[in-house]
C-alpha atoms as a PDB file:
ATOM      1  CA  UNK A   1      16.578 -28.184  10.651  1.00  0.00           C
ATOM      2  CA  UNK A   2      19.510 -29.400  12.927  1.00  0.00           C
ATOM      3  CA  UNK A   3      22.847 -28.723  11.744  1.00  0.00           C
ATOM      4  CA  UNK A   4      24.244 -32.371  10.812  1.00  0.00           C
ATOM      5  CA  UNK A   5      27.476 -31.857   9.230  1.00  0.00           C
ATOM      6  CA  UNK A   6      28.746 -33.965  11.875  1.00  0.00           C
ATOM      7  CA  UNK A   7      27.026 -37.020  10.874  1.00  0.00           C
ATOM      8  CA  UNK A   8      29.066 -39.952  10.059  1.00  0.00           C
ATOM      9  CA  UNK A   9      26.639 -43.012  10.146  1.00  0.00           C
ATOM     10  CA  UNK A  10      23.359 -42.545   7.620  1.00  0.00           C
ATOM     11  CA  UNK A  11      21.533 -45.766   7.373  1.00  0.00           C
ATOM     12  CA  UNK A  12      18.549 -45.832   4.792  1.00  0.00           C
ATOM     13  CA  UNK A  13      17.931 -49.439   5.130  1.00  0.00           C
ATOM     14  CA  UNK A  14      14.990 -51.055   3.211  1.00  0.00           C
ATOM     15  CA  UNK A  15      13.408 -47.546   2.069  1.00  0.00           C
ATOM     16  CA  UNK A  16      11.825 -46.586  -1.297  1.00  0.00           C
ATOM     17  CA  UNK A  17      13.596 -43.180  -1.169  1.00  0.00           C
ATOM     18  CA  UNK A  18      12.953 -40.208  -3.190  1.00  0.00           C
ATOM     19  CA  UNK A  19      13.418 -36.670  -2.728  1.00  0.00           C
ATOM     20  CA  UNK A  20      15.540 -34.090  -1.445  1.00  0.00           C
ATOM     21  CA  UNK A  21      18.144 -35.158   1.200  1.00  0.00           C
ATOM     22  CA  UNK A  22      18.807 -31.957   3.485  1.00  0.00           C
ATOM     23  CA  UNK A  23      21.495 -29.398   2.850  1.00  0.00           C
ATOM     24  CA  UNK A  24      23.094 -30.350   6.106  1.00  0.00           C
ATOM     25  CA  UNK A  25      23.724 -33.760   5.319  1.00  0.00           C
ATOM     26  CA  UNK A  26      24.732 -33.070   1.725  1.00  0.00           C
ATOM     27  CA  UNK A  27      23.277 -31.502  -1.819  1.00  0.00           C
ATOM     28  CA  UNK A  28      21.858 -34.811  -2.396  1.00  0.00           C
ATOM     29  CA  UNK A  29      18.410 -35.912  -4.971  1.00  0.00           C
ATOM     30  CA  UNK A  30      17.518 -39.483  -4.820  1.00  0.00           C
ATOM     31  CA  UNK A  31      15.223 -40.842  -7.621  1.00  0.00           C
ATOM     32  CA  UNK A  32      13.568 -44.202  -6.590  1.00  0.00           C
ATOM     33  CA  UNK A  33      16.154 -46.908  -8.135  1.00  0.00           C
ATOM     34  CA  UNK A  34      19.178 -44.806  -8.556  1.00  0.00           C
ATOM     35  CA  UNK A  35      22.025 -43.627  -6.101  1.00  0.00           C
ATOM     36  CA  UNK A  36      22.980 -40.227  -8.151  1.00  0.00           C
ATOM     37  CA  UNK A  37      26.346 -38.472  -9.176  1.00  0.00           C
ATOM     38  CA  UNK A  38      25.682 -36.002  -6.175  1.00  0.00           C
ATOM     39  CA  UNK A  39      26.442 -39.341  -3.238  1.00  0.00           C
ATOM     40  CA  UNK A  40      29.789 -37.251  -3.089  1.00  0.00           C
ATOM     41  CA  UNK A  41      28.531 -34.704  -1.956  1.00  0.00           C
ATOM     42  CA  UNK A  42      27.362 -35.875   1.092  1.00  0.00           C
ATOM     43  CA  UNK A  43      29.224 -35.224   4.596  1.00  0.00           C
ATOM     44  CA  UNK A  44      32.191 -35.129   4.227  1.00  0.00           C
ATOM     45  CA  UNK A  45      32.887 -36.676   7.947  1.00  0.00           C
ATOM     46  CA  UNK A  46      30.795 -39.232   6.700  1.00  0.00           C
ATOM     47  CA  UNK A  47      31.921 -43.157   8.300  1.00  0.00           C
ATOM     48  CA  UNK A  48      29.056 -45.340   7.313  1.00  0.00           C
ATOM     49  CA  UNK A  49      26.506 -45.392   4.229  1.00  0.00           C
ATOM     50  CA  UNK A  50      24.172 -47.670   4.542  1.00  0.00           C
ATOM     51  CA  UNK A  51      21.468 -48.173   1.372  1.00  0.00           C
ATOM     52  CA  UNK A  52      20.811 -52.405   1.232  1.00  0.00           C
ATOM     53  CA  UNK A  53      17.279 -53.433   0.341  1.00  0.00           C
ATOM     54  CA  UNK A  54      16.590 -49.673  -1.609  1.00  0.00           C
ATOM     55  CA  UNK A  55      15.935 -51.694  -4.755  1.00  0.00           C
ATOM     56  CA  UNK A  56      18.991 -49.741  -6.590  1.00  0.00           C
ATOM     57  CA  UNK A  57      18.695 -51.073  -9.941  1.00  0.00           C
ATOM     58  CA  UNK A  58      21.492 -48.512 -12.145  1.00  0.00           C
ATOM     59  CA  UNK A  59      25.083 -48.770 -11.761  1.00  0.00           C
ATOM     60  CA  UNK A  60      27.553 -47.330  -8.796  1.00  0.00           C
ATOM     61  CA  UNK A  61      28.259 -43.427  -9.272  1.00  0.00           C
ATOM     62  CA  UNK A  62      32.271 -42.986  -9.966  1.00  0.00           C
ATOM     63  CA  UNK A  63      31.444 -40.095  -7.435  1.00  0.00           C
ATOM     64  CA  UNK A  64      31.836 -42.326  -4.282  1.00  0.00           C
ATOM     65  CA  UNK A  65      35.175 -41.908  -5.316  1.00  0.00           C
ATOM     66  CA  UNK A  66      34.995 -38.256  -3.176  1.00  0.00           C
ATOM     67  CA  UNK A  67      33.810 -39.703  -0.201  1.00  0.00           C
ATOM     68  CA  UNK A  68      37.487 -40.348   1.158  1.00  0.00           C
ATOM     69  CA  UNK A  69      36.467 -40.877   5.243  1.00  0.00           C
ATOM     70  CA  UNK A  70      34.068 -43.263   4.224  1.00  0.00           C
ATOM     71  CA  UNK A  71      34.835 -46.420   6.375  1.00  0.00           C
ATOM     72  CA  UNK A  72      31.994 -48.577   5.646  1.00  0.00           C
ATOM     73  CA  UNK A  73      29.219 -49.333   2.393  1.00  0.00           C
ATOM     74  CA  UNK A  74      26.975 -50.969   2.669  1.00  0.00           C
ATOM     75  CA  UNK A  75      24.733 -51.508  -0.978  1.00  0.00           C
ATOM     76  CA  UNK A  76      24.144 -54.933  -0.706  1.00  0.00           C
ATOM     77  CA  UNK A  77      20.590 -56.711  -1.499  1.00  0.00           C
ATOM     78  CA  UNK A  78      19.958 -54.253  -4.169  1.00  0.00           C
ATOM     79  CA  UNK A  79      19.722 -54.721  -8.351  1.00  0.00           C
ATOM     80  CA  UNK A  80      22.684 -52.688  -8.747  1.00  0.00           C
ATOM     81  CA  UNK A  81      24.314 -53.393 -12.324  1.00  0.00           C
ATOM     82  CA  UNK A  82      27.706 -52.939 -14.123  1.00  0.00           C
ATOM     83  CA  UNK A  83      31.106 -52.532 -13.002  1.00  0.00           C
ATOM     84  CA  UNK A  84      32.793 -51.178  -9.774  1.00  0.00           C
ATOM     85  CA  UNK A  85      33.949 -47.749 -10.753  1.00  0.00           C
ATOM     86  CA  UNK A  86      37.905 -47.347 -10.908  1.00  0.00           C
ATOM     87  CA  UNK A  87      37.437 -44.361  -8.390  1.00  0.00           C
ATOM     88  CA  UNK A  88      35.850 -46.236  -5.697  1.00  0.00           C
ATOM     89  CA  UNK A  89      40.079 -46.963  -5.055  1.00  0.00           C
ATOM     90  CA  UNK A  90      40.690 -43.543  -3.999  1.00  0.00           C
ATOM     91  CA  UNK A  91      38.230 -44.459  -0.835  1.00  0.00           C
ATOM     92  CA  UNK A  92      41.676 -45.000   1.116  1.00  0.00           C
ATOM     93  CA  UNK A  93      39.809 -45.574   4.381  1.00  0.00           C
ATOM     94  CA  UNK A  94      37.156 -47.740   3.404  1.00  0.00           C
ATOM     95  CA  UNK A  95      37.149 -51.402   5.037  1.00  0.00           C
ATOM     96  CA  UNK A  96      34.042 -52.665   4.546  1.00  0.00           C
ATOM     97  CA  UNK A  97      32.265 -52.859   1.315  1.00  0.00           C
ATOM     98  CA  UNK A  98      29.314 -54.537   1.003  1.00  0.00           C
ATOM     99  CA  UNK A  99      27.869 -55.217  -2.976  1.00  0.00           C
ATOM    100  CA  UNK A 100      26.112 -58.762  -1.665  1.00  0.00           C
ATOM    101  CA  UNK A 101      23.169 -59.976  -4.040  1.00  0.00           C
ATOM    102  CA  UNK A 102      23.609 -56.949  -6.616  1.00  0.00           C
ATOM    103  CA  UNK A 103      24.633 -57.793 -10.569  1.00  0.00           C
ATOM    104  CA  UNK A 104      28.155 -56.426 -10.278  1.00  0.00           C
ATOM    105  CA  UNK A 105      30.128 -57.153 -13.353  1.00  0.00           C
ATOM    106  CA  UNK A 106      34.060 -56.649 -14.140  1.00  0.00           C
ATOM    107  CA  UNK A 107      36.652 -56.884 -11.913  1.00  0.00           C
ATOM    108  CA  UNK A 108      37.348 -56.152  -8.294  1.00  0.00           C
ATOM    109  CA  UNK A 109      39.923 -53.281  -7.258  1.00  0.00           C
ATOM    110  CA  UNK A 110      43.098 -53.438  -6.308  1.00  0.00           C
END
């Protein structure tokens, strides 16, 4: 496997994902419908996430919280649910954040 700890744009777009994401990217198990607690431990050089269309359908791990490079998000067009977790504000650099078409509840950060 190639050594991608470099990687800063990871676009999953319109997938059913499942499985074992590989070590070099991050220590990372997707479950079909779910993003899971281990998203922050992906790259850590990671810029852009990009997940629309996965059919997400659980809420938005507090644990994107750790991904502090993280420019742009895109999890739009999914069934996420809930609230935006508090610690999505420590993601000092992000500037785009798409949650488009999702069930988001509560209120937006500041």
């Amino acid at each position: 496997m190639v050594d991608l700890a470099d990687l800063y744009y990871f676009n999953l777009l319109n997938n059913r994902i499942r499985g074992e994401i590989p070590d070099s990217i991050g220590n990372l198990s997707v479950g079909l419908g779910e993003i899971p607690d281990s998203i922050g431990n992906l790259s850590v050089g990671l810029a852009t996430l990009q997940l629309p269309y996965n059919h997400l359908d659980r809420t938005i791990p507090a644990t994107f919280g750790k991904l502090k490079l993280l420019q742009r998000l895109y999890l739009g067009r999914n069934k996420l649910q809930g609230s935006i977790p508090d610690e999505m504000g420590q993601m000092e650099n992000l500037g785009l954040l798409d949650l488009a078409n999702n069930s988001i509840t509560g209120s937006i950060l500041h």
